[in-house]
Protein backbone atom coordinates (compact mmCIF):
# COMPACT_ATOMS: atom_id res chain seq x y z
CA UNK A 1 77.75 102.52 29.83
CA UNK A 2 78.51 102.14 33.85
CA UNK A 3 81.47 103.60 34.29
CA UNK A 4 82.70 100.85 36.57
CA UNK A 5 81.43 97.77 34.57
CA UNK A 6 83.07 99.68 31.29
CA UNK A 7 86.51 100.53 32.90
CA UNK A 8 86.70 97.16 34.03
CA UNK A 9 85.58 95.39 30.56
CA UNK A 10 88.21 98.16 29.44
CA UNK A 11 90.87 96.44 31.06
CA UNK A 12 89.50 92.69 29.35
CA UNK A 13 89.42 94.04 26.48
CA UNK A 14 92.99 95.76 26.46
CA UNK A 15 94.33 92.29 27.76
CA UNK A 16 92.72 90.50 24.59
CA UNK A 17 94.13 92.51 22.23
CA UNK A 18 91.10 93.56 20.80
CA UNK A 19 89.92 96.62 18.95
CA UNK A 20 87.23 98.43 20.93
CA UNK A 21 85.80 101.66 21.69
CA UNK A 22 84.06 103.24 24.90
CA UNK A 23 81.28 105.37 25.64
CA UNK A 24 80.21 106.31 29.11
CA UNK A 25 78.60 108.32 31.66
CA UNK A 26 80.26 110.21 34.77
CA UNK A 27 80.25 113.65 36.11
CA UNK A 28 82.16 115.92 34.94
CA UNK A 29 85.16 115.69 37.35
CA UNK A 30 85.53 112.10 36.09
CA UNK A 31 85.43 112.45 32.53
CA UNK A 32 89.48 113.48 31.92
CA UNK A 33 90.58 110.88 33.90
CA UNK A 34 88.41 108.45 32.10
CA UNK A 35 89.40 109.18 29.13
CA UNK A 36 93.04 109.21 29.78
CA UNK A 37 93.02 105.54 30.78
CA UNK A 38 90.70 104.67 28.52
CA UNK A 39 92.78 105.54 25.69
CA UNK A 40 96.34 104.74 27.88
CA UNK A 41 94.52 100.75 27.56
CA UNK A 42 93.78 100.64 23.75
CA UNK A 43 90.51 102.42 22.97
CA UNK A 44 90.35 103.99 19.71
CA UNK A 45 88.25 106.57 21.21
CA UNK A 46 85.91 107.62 24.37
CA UNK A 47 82.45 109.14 24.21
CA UNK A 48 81.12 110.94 26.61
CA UNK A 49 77.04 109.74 26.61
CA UNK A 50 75.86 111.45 29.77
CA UNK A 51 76.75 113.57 33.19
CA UNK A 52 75.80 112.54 36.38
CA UNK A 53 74.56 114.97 38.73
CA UNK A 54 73.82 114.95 42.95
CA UNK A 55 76.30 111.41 43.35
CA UNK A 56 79.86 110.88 43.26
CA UNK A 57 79.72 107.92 41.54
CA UNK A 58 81.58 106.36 44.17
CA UNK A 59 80.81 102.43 44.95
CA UNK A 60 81.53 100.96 48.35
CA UNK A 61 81.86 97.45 47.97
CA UNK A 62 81.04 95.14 51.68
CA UNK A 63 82.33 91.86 49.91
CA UNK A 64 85.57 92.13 47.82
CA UNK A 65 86.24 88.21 46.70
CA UNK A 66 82.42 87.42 46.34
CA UNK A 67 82.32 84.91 48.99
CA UNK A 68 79.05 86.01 50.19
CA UNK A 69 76.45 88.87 49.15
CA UNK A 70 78.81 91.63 47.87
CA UNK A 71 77.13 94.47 49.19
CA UNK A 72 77.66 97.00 46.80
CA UNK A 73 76.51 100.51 47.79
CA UNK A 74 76.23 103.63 45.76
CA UNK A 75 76.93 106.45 47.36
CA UNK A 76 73.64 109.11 47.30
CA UNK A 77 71.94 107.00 44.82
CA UNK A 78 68.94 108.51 45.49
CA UNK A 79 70.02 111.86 44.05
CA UNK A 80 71.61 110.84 41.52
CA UNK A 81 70.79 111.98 38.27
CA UNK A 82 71.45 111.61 34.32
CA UNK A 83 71.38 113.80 31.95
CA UNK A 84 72.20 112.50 28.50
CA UNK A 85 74.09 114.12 25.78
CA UNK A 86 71.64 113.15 22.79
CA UNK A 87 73.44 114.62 20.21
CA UNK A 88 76.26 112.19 20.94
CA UNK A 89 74.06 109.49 21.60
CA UNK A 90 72.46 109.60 18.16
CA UNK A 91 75.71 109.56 16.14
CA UNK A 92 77.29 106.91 18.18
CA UNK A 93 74.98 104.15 16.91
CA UNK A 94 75.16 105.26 13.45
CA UNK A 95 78.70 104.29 13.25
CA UNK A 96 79.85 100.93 12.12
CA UNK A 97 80.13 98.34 14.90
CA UNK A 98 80.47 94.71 14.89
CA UNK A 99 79.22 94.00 18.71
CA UNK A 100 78.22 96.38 21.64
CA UNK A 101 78.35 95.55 24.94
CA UNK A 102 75.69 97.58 27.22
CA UNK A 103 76.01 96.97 31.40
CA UNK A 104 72.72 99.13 32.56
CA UNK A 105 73.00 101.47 35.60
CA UNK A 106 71.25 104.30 37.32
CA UNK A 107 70.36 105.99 34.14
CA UNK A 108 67.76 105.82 32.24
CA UNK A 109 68.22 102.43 29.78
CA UNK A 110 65.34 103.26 27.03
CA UNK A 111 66.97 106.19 26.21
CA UNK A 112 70.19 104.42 25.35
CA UNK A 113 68.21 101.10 23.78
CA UNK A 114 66.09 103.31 21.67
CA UNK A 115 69.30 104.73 19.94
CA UNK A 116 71.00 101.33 20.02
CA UNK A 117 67.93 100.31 17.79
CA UNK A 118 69.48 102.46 14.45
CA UNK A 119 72.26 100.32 14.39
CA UNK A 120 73.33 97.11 12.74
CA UNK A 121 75.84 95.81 15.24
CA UNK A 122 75.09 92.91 17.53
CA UNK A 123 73.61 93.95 20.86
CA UNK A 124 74.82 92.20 23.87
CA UNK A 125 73.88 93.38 27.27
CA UNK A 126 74.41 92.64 30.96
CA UNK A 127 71.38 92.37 33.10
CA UNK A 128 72.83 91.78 36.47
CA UNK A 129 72.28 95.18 37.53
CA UNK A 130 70.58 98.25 36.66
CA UNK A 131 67.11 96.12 35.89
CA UNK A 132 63.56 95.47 37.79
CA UNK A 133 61.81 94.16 35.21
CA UNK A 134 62.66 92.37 31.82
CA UNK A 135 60.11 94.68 30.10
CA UNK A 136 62.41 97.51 30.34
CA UNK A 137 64.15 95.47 27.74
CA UNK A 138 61.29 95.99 25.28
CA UNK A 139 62.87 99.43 23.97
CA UNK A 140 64.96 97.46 21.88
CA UNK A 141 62.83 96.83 18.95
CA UNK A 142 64.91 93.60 17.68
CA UNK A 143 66.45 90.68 19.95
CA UNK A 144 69.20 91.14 21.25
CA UNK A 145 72.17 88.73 20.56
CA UNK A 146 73.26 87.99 24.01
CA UNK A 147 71.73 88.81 27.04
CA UNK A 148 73.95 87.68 30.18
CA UNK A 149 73.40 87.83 34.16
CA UNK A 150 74.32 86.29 37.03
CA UNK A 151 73.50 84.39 40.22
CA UNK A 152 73.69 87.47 42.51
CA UNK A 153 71.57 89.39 40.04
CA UNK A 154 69.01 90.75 42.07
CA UNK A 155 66.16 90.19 38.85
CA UNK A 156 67.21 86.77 38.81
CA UNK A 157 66.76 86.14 42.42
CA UNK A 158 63.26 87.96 43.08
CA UNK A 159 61.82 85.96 39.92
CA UNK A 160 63.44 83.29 38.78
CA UNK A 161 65.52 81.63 41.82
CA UNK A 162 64.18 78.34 41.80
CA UNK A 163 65.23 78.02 37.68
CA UNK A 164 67.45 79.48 35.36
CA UNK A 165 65.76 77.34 32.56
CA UNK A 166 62.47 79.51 33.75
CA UNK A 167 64.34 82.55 32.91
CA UNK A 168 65.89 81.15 29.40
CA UNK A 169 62.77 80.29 28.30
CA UNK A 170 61.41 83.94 29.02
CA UNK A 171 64.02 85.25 26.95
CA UNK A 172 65.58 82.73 24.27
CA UNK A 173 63.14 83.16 20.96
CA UNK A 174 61.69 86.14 22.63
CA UNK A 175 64.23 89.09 23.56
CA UNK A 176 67.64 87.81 23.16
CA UNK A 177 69.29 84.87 20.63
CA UNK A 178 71.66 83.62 23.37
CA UNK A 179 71.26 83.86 27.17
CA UNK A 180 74.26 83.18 29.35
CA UNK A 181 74.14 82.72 33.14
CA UNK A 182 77.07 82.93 35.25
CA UNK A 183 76.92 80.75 38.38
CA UNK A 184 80.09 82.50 40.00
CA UNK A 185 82.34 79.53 41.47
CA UNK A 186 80.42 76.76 39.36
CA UNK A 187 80.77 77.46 36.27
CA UNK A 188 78.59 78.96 33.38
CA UNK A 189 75.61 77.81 30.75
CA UNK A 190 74.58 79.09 27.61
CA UNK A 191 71.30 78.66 26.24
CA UNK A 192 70.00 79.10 22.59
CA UNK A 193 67.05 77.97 20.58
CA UNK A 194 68.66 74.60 20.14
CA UNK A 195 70.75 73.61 22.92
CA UNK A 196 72.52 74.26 26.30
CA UNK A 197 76.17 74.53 26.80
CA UNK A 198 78.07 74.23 29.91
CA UNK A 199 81.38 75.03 31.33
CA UNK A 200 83.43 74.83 34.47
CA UNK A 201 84.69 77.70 36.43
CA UNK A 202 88.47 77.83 36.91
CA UNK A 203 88.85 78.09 40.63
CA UNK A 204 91.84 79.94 41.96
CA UNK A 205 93.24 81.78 44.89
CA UNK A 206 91.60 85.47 44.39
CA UNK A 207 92.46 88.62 45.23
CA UNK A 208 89.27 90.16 44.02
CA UNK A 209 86.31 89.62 42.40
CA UNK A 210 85.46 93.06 41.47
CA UNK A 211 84.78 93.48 38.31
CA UNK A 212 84.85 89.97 37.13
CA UNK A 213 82.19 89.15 35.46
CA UNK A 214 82.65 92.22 33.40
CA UNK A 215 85.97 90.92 32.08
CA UNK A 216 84.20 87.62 31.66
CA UNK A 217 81.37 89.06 29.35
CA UNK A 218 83.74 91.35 27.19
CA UNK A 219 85.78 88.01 26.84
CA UNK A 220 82.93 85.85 25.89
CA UNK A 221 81.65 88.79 23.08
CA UNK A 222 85.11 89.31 21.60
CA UNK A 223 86.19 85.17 21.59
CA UNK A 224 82.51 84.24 20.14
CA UNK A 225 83.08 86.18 17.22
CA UNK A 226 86.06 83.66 16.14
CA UNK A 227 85.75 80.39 18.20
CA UNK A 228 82.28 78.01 18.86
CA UNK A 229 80.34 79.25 21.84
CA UNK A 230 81.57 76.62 23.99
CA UNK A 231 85.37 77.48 23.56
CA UNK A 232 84.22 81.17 24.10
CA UNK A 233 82.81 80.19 27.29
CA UNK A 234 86.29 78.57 28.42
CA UNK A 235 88.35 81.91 27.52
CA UNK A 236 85.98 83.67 29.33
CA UNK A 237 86.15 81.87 32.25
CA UNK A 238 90.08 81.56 32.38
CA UNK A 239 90.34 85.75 31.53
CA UNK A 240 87.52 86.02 34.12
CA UNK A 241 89.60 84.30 36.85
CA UNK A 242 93.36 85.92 35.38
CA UNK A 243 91.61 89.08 36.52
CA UNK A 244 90.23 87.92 39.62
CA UNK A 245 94.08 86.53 40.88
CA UNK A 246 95.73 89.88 40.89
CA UNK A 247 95.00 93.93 40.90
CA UNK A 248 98.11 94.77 38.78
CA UNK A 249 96.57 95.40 35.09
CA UNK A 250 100.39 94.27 32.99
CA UNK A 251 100.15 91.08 34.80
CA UNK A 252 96.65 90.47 34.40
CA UNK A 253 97.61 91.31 30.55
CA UNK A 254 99.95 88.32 30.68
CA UNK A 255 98.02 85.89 32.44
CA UNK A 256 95.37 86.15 29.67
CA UNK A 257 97.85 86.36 26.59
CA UNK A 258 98.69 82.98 28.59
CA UNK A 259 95.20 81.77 28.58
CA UNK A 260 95.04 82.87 25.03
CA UNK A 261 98.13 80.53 23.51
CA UNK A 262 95.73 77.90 24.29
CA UNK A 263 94.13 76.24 21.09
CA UNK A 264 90.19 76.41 21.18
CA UNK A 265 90.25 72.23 21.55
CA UNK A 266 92.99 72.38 24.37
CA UNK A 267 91.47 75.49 26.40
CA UNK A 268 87.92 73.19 26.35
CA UNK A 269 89.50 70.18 27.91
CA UNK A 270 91.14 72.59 30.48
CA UNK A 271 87.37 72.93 31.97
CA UNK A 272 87.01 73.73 35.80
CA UNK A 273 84.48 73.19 38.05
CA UNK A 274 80.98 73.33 37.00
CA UNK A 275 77.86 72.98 39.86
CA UNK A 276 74.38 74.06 38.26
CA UNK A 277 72.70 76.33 40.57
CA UNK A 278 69.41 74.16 40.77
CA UNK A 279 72.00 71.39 42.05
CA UNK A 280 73.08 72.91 45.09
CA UNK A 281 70.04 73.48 47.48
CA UNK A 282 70.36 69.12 47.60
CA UNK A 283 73.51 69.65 48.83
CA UNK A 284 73.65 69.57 52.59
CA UNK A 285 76.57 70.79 54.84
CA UNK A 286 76.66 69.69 58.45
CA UNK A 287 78.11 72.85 60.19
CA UNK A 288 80.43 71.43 63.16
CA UNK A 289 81.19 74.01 65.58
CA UNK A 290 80.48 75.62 69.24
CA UNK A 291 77.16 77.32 67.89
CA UNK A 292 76.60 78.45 71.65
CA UNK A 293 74.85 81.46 72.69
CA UNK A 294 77.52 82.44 75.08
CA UNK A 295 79.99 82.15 72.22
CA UNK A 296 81.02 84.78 69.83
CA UNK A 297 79.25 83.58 66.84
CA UNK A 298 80.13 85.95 64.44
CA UNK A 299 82.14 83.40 61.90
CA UNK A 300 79.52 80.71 61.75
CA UNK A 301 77.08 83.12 60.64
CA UNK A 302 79.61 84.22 58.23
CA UNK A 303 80.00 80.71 56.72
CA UNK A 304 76.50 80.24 56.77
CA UNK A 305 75.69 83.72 55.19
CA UNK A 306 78.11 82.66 52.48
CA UNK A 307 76.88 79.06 51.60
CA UNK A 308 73.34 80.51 51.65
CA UNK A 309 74.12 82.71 48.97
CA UNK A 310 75.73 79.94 46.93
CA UNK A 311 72.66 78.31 47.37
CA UNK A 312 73.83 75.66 49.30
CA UNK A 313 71.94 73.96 52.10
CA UNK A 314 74.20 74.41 55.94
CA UNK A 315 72.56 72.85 58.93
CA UNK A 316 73.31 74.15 62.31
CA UNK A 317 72.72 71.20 64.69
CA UNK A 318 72.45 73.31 67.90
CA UNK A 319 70.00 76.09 66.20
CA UNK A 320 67.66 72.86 64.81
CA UNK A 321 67.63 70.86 67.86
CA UNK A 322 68.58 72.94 70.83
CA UNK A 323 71.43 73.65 72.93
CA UNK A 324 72.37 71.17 75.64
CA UNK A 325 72.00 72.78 79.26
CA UNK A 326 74.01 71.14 82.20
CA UNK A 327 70.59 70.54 83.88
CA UNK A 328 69.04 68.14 80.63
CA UNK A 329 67.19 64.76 81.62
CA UNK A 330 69.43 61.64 80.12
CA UNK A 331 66.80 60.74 77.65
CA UNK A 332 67.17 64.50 76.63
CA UNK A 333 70.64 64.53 76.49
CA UNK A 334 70.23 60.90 74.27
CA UNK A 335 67.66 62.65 71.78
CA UNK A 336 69.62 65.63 70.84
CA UNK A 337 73.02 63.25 70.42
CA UNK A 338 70.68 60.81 68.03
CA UNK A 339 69.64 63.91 65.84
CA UNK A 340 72.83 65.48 65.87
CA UNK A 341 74.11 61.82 64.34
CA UNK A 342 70.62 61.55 62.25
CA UNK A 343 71.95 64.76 61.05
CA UNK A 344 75.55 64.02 60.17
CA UNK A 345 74.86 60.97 58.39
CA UNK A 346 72.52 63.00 56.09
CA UNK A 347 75.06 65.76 55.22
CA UNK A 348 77.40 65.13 52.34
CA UNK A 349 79.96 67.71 53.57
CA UNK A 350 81.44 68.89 56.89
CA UNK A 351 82.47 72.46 56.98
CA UNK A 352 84.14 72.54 61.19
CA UNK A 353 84.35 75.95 62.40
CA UNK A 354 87.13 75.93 64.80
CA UNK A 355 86.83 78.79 67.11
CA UNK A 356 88.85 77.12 70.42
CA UNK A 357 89.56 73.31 70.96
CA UNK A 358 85.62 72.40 71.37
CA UNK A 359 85.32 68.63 72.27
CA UNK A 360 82.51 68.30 70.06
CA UNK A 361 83.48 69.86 67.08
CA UNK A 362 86.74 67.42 66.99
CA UNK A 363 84.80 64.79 67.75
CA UNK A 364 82.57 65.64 64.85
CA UNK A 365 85.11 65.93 62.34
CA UNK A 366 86.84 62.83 63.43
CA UNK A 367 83.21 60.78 63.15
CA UNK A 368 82.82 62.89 59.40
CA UNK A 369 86.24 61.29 58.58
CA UNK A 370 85.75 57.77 59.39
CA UNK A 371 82.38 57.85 57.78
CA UNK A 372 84.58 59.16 54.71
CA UNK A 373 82.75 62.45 54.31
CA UNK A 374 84.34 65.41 52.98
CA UNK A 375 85.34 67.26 55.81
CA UNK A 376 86.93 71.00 55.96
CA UNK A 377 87.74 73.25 58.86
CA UNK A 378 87.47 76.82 59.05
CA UNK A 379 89.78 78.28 61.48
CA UNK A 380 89.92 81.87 61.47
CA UNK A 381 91.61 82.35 64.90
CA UNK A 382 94.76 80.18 63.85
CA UNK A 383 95.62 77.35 61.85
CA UNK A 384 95.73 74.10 64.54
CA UNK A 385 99.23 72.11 64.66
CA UNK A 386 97.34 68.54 66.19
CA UNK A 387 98.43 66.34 63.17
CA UNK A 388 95.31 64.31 63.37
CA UNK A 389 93.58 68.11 62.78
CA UNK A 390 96.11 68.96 59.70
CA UNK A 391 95.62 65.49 58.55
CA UNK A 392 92.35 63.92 58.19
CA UNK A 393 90.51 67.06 56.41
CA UNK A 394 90.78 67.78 53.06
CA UNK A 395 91.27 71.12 53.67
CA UNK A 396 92.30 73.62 56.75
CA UNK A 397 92.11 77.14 56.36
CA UNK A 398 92.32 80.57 57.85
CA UNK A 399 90.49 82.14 54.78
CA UNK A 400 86.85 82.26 54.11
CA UNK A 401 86.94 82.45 50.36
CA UNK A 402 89.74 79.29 50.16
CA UNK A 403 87.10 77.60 52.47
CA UNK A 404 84.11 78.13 50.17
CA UNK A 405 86.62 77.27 47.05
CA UNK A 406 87.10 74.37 48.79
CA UNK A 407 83.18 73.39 49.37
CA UNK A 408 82.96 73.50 45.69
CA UNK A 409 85.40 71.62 44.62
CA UNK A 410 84.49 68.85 47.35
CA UNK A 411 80.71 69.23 45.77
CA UNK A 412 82.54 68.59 42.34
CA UNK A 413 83.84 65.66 43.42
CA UNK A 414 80.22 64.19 44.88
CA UNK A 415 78.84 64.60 41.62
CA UNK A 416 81.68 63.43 39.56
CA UNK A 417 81.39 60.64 41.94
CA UNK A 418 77.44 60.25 41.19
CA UNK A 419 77.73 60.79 37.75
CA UNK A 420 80.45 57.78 37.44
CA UNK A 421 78.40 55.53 39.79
């Protein structure tokens, strides 16, 4: 139904191979081009279900690859305006479907779930966006088969932060047969009446992540119907990351005819990275860098921002115990070195933000090192040359999203590690 989440799901869809049909809303200027590349990408047909009015429908997006908040804005939202087609609406869910895939919006979602009601086909719908309130799904007057969101999903993180199971448990039995929850870089669960199924995320370099998660659920809806939930999962994580490596649609095509050639047992040993949500607020990331407030401190927030959002747990020595002045007693100057250390040894992970040779941030990552911590450095302002600074991380980087790749796949590794000790 959103014409970006559809477009996108489009392309998954076109990739796969699979039958499928479209039906959207957009103003009027849009609705040619729509259906020219809808039906250029393999939809049978496309259905007009609504124009917009007083909006563009124009999305500016702050965060491209996801590694923080991604900001997306729509452009006059607050005059914009649906006005359904309800002759079309009717007939559409008369015909015969298998599955339908609904991604809410700025319209008016009873409308379309009061129609969806007349049909037989399996309802499966994204929550992410478009909801306040999970009794706006009460319009559907059976349970839906899948209901999906997300970690950024701003329902999920007004009400249900603190535990996805929370959330499953409000909807499993109640609204939905199947709830899946996509935790973005770690991975994804299912949950049903009888059990809970995990899988890894496939980490990659990314050029985007716009869109991703819409290719992930058309994956998941179109694999379920022929492989076991869990093997689903895995194709929809591996499509979901084909499209996030590239913008060119013939090679995202191929990567996923790729993924596909996999057998179900081979593409669920090929699992990624997986880090619950609920997991990652114990994990605690020393943050080693010149946090002064005469320096620029634009990238540490950055880093922060992002682990925040991943639900991580930073720690900013100087913010928590104060910044040394050049006038500080010696037992001062003692205490705040003690609590700095207090503080390193707690921290699994190092994350060095390395704005200019600071003394104490090499220091720091040389102590992280020999206390055989996970260490990686940020360096935004140019990769160092020092060979003790390209060697004793595990990773150096001028990119923030290969840095927060990186923080999960060192968090990974702790909990492989726990899990095996």
């Amino acid at each position: 139904m959103r014409l970006g989440g559809i477009i996108h799901a489009a392309r998954g869809l076109w990739a796969l191979k699979a039958a499928y049909e479209i039906a959207f809303i957009a103003p009027s200027y849009l609705i040619d081009q729509v259906m020219h590349y809808a039906l250029a990408h393999g939809a049978s047909r496309a259905d007009v279900l609504g124009i917009v009015t007083g909006a563009p429908n124009v999305v500016v997006i702050g965060e491209p690859k996801e590694v923080g908040f991604q900001e997306y804005e729509l452009l006059l939202r607050d005059e914009y305006k649906c006005t359904f087609e309800l002759a079309t609406l009717s007939s559409k869910f008369k015909e015969q479907f298998t599955d339908i895939l609904i991604f809410p919006g700025q319209y008016d979602l009873e409308v379309v779930l009061r129609a969806c009601s007349k049909t037989k086909a399996r309802i499966h719908i994204d929550i992410a966006n478009g909801l306040r309130s999970l009794h706006e799904l009460d319009a559907f007057s059976r349970p839906f088969e899948t209901i999906i969101t997300s970690t950024s999903s701003p329902l999920f993180l007004g009400s249900f932060r603190d535990s996805p199971e929370r959330m499953a448990k409000e909807l499993v039995g109640k609204k939905c047969q199947r709830f899946v929850f996509k935790e973005n870089r770690g991975g994804a669960r299912l949950f049903d009446s009888k059990s809970v199924v995990e899988v890894g995320a496939q980490l990659r370099p990314i050029t985007h992540s716009v869109g991703v998660g819409d290719c992930f659920d058309v994956a998941y809806v179109y694999m379920v119907s022929t492989s076991d939930v869990v093997a689903a999962l895995c194709y929809a994580s591996f499509v979901a990351a084909d499209y996030a490596g590239t913008t060119y649609v013939d090679d995202f095509k191929r990567a996923v005819q790729d993924s596909l050639s996999n057998s179900p047992e081979a593409i669920v040993r090929l699992q990624g990275v997986r880090i619950p949500w609920e997991r990652r607020p114990a994990i605690h990331v020393y943050i080693a860098a010149p946090d002064f407030d005469f320096v620029d401190r634009t990238p540490i927030d950055s880093i922060c921002e992002s682990l925040r959002y991943h639900n991580f747990t930073p720690h900013r020595p100087i913010e928590e115990h104060g910044q040394m002045g050049k006038d500080l007693s010696p037992t001062r100057r003692q205490e705040l070195f003690n609590r700095d250390v207090e503080l390193l040894e707690r921290c699994q992970i190092v994350v060095a933000v390395l704005l200019y040779d600071d003394p104490g941030t090499l220091i720091e990552i040389g102590l992280a090192a020999a206390a055989k911590k996970r260490v990686l450095v940020f360096a935004p302002r140019g990769a160092p040359e020092n060979l003790m600074l390209t060697q004793l991380p595990q990773l150096v980087t001028q990119r923030q999203d290969e840095l927060i790749d990186g923080v999960f796949r060192a968090v990974a590794e702790l909990l492989a590690h726990e899990k095996d000790g």
